[in-house]
N, C-alpha and C. Protein backbone atom coordinates (compact mmCIF):
# COMPACT_ATOMS: atom_id res chain seq x y z
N UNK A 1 14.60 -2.96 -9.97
CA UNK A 1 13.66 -4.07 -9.89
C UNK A 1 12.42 -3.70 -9.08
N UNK A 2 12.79 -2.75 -7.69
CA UNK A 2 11.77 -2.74 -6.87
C UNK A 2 10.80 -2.55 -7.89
N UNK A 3 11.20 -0.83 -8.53
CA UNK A 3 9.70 -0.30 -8.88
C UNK A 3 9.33 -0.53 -10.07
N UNK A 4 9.95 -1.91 -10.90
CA UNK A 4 9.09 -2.53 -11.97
C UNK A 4 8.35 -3.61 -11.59
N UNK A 5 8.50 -3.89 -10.20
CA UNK A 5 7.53 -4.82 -9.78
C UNK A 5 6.01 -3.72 -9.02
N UNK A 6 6.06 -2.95 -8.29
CA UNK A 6 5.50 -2.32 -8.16
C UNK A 6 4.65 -1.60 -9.01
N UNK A 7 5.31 -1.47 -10.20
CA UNK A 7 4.44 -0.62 -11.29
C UNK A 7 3.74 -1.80 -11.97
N UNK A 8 4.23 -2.83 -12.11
CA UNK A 8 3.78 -4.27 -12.99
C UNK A 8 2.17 -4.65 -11.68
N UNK A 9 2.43 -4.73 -10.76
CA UNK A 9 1.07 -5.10 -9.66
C UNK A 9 0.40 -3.56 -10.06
N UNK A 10 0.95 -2.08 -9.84
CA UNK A 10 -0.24 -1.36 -9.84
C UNK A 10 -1.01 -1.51 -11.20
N UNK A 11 -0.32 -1.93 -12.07
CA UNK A 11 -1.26 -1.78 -13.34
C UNK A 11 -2.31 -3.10 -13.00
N UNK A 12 -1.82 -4.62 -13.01
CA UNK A 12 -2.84 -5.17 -12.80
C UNK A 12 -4.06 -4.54 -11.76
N UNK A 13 -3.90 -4.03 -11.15
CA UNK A 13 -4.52 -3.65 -9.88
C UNK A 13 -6.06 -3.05 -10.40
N UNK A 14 -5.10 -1.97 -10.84
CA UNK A 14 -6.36 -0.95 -12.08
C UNK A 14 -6.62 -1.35 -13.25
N UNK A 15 -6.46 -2.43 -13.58
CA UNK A 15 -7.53 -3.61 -14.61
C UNK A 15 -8.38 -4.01 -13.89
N UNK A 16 -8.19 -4.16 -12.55
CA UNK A 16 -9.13 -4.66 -11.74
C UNK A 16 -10.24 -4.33 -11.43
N UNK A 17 -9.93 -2.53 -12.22
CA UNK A 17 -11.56 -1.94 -11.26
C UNK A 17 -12.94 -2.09 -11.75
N UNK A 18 -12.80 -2.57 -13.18
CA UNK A 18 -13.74 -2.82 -13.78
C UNK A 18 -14.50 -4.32 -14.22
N UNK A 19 -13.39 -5.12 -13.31
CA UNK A 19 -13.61 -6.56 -13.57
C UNK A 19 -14.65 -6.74 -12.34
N UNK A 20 -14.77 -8.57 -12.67
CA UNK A 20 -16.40 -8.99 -11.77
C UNK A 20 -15.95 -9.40 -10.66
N UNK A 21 -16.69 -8.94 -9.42
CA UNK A 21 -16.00 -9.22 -8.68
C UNK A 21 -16.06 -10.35 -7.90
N UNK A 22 -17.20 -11.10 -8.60
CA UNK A 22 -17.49 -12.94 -8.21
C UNK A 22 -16.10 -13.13 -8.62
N UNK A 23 -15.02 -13.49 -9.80
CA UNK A 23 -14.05 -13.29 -10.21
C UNK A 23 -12.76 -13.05 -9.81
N UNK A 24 -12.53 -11.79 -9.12
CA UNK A 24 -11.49 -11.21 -8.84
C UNK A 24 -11.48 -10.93 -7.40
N UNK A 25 -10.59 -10.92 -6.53
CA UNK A 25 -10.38 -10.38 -5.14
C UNK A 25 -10.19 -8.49 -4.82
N UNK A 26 -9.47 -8.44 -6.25
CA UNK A 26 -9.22 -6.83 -5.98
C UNK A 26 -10.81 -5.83 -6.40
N UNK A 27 -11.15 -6.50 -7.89
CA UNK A 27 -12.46 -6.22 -7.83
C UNK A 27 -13.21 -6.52 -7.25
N UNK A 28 -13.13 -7.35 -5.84
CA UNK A 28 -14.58 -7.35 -4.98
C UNK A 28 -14.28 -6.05 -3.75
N UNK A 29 -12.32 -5.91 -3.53
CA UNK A 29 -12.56 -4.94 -2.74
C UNK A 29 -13.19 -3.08 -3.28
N UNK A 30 -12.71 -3.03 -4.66
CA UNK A 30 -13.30 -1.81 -5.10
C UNK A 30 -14.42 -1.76 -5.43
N UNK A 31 -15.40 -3.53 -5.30
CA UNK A 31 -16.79 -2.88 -5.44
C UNK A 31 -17.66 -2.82 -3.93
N UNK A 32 -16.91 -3.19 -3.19
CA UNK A 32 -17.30 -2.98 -1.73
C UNK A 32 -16.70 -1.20 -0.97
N UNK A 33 -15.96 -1.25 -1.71
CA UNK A 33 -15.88 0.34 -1.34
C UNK A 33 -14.67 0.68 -0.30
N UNK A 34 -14.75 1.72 -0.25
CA UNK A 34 -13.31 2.55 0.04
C UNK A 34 -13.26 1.87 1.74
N UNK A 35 -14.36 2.38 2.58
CA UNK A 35 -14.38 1.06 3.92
C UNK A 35 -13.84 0.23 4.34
N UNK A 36 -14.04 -0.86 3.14
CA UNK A 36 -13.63 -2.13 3.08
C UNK A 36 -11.95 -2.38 2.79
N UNK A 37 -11.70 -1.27 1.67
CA UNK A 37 -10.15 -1.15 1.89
C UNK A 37 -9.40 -0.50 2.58
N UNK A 38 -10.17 0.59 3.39
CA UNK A 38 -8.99 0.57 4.66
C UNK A 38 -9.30 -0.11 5.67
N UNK A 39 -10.35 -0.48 6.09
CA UNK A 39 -10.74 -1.70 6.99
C UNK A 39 -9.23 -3.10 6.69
N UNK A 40 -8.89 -3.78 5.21
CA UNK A 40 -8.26 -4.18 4.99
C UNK A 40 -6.64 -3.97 5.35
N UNK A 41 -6.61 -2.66 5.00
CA UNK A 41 -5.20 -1.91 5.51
C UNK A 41 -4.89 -1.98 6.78
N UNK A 42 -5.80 -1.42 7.42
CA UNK A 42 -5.91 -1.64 9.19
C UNK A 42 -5.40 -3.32 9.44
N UNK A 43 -6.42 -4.64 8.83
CA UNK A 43 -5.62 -5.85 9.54
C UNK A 43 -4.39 -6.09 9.16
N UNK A 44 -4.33 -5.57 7.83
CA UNK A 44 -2.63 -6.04 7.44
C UNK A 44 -1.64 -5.13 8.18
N UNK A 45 -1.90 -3.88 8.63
CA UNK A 45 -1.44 -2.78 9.36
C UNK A 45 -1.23 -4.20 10.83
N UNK A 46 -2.31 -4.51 11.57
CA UNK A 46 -1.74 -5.01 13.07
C UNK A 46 -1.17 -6.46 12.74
N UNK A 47 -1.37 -7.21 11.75
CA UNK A 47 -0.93 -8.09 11.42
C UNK A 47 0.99 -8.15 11.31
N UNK A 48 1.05 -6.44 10.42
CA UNK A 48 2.59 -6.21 10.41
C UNK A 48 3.07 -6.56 11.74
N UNK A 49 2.39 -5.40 12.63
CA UNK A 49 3.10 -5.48 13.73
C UNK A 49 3.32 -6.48 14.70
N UNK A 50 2.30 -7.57 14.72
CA UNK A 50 2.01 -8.68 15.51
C UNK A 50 3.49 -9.50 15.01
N UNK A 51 3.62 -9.50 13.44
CA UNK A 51 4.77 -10.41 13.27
C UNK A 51 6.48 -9.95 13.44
N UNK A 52 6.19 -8.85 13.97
CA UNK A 52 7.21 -8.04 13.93
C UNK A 52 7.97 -8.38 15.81
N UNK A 53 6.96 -8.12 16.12
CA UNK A 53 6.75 -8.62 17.72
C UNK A 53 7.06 -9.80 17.91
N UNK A 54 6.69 -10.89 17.01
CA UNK A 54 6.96 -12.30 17.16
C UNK A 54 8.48 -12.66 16.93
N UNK A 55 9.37 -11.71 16.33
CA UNK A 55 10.36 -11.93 16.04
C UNK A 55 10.69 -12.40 14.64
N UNK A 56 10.12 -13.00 13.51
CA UNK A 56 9.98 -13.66 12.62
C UNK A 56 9.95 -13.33 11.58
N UNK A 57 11.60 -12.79 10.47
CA UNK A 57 11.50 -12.07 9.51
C UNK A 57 10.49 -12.71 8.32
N UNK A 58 10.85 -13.82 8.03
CA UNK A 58 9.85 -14.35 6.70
C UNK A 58 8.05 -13.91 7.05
N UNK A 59 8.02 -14.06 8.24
CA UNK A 59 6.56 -13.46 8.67
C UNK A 59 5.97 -12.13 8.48
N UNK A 60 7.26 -11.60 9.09
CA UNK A 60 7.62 -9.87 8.71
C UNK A 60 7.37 -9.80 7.40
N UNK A 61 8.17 -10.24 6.20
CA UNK A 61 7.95 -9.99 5.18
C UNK A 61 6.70 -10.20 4.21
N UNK A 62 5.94 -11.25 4.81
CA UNK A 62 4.90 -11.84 4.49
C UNK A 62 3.85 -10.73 4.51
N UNK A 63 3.85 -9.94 6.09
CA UNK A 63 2.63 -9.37 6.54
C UNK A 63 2.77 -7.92 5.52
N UNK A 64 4.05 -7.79 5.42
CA UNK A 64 4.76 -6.35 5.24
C UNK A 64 4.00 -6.22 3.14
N UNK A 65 4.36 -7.18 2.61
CA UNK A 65 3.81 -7.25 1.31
C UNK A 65 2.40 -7.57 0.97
N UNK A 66 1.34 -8.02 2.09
CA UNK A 66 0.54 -7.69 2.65
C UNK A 66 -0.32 -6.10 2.87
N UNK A 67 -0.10 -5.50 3.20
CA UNK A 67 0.12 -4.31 3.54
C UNK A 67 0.69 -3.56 2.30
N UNK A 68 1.83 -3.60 2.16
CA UNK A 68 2.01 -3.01 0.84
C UNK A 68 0.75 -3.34 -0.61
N UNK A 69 0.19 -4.97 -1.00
CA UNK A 69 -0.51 -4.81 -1.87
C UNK A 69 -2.31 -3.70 -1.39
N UNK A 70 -2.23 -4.06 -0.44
CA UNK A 70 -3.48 -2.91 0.56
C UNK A 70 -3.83 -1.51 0.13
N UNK A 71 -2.16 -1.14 0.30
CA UNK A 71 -2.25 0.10 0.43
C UNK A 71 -2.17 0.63 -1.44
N UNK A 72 -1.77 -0.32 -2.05
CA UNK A 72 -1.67 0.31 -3.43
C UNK A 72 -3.10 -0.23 -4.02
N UNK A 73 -4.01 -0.37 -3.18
CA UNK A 73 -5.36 -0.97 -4.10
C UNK A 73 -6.21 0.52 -3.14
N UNK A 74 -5.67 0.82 -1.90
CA UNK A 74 -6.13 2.15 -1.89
C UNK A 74 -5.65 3.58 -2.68
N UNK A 75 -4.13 3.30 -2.89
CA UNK A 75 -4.22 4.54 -4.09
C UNK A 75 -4.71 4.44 -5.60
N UNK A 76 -4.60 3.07 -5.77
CA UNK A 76 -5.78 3.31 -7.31
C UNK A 76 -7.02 3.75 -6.93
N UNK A 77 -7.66 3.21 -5.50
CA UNK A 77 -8.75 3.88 -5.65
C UNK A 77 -9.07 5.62 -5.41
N UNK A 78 -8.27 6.37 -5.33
CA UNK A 78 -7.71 7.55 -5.69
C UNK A 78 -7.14 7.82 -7.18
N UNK A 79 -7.30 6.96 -8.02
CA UNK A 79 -6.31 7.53 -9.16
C UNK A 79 -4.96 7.45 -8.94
N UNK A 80 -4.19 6.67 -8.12
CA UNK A 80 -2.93 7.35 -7.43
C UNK A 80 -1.90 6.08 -7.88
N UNK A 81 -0.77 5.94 -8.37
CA UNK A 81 -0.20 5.13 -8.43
C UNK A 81 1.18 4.57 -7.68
N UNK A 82 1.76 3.52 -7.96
CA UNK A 82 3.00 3.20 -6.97
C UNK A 82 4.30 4.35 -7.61
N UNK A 83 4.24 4.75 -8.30
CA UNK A 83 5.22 5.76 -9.02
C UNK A 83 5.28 7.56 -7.89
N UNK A 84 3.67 7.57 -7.80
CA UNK A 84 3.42 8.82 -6.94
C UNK A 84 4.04 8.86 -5.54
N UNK A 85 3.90 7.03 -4.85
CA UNK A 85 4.89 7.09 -3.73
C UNK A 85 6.23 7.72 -3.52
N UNK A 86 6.55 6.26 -4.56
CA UNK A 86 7.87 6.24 -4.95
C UNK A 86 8.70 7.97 -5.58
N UNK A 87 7.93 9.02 -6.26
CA UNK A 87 8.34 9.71 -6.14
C UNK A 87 8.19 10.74 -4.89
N UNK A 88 7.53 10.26 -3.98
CA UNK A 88 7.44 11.49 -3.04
C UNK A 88 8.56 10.51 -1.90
N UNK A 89 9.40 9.59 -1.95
CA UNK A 89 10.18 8.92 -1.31
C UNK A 89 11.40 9.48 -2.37
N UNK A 90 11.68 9.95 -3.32
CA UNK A 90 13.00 10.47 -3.63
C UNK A 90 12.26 12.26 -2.95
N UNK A 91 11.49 12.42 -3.17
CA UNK A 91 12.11 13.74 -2.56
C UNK A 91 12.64 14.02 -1.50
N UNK A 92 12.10 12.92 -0.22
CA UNK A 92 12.32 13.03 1.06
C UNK A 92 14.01 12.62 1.25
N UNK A 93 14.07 11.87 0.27
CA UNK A 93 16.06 11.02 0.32
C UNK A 93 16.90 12.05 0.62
N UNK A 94 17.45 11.49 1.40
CA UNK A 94 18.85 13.11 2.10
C UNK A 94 17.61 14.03 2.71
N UNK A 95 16.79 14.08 3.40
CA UNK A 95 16.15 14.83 3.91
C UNK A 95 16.27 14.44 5.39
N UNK A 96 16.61 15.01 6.55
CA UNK A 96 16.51 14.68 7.55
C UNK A 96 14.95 14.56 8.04
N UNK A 97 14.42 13.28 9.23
CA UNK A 97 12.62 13.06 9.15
C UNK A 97 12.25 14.32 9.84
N UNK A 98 13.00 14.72 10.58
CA UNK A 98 12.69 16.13 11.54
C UNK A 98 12.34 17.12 10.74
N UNK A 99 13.34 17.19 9.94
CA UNK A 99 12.92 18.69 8.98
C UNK A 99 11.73 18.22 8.05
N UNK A 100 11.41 17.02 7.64
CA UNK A 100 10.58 16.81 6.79
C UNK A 100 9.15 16.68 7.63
N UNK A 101 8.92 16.54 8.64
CA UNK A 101 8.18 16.89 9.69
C UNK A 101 7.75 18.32 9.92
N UNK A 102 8.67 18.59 10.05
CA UNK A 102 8.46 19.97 10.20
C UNK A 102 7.77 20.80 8.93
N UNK A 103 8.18 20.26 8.09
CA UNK A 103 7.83 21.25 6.78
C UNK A 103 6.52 20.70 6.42
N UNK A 104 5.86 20.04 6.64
CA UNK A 104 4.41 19.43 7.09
C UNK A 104 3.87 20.31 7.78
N UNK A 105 4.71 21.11 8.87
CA UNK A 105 3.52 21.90 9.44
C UNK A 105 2.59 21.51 10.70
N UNK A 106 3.94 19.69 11.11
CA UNK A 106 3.02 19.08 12.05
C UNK A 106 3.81 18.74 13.37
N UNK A 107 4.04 20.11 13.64
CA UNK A 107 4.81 20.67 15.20
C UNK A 107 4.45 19.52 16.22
C-alpha cells in the first residue's frame, strides 16, 4: 500500500510542473524555485520536530506527511521519484547504519 500511495502523489506531483500556478500549490512551489522548496522542507523539517517534542502522535503524523509531501516535490524537481527512495531503502534493509555510514565515506 505504502508505495502505491507514494507513487500515486509522485505522479500527481509531476503533472504539476507544468500547471498554473494561480491554480495549483505544487505548481506555485516549482515556479518559485528550488529555494522556496527547501525553504519549505526546512519548516516542515522543525515543525516535525516541534510535534514530536510536544508529545502528540496524530501531530507527529500530521507534520511527518508534511515533510514527506516536501520532500517528494523536491525530488521531482530533480527528475527523481518516490520509487528512487524507496529503492535505495531496500538496499540499506539488513544493513547495519554504522556500516552504511561508513561506506559513505563519512568517518
Amino acid at each position: 500500500m505504502s508505495d502505491d500511495i507514494l507513487s500515486r502523489i509522485g505522479a500527481v506531483i509531476e503533472s504539476r510542473k507544468g500547471a498554473d500556478p494561480a491554480t495549483s500549490y505544487v505548481a506555485k512551489l516549482f515556479d518559485k524555485g528550488l529555494d522556496t522548496i527547501l525553504k519549505k522542507i526546512g519548516e516542515e523539517a522543525t515543525e516535525t520536530v516541534m510535534a514530536a517534542k510536544d508529545g502528540d502522535p496524530q501531530k507527529l503524523v500530521y507534520e511527518v506527511a508534511d515533510l514527506w509531501f516536501h520532500s517528494m516535490v523536491a525530488l521531482a524537481h530533480f527528475g527523481l521519484q518516490p520509487a528512487d527512495v524507496l529503492a535505495e531503502l531496500a538496499r540499506r534493509e539488513g544493513l547495519s547504519g554504522l556500516t552504511e555510514f561508513a561506506q559513505r565515506g563519512n568517518n
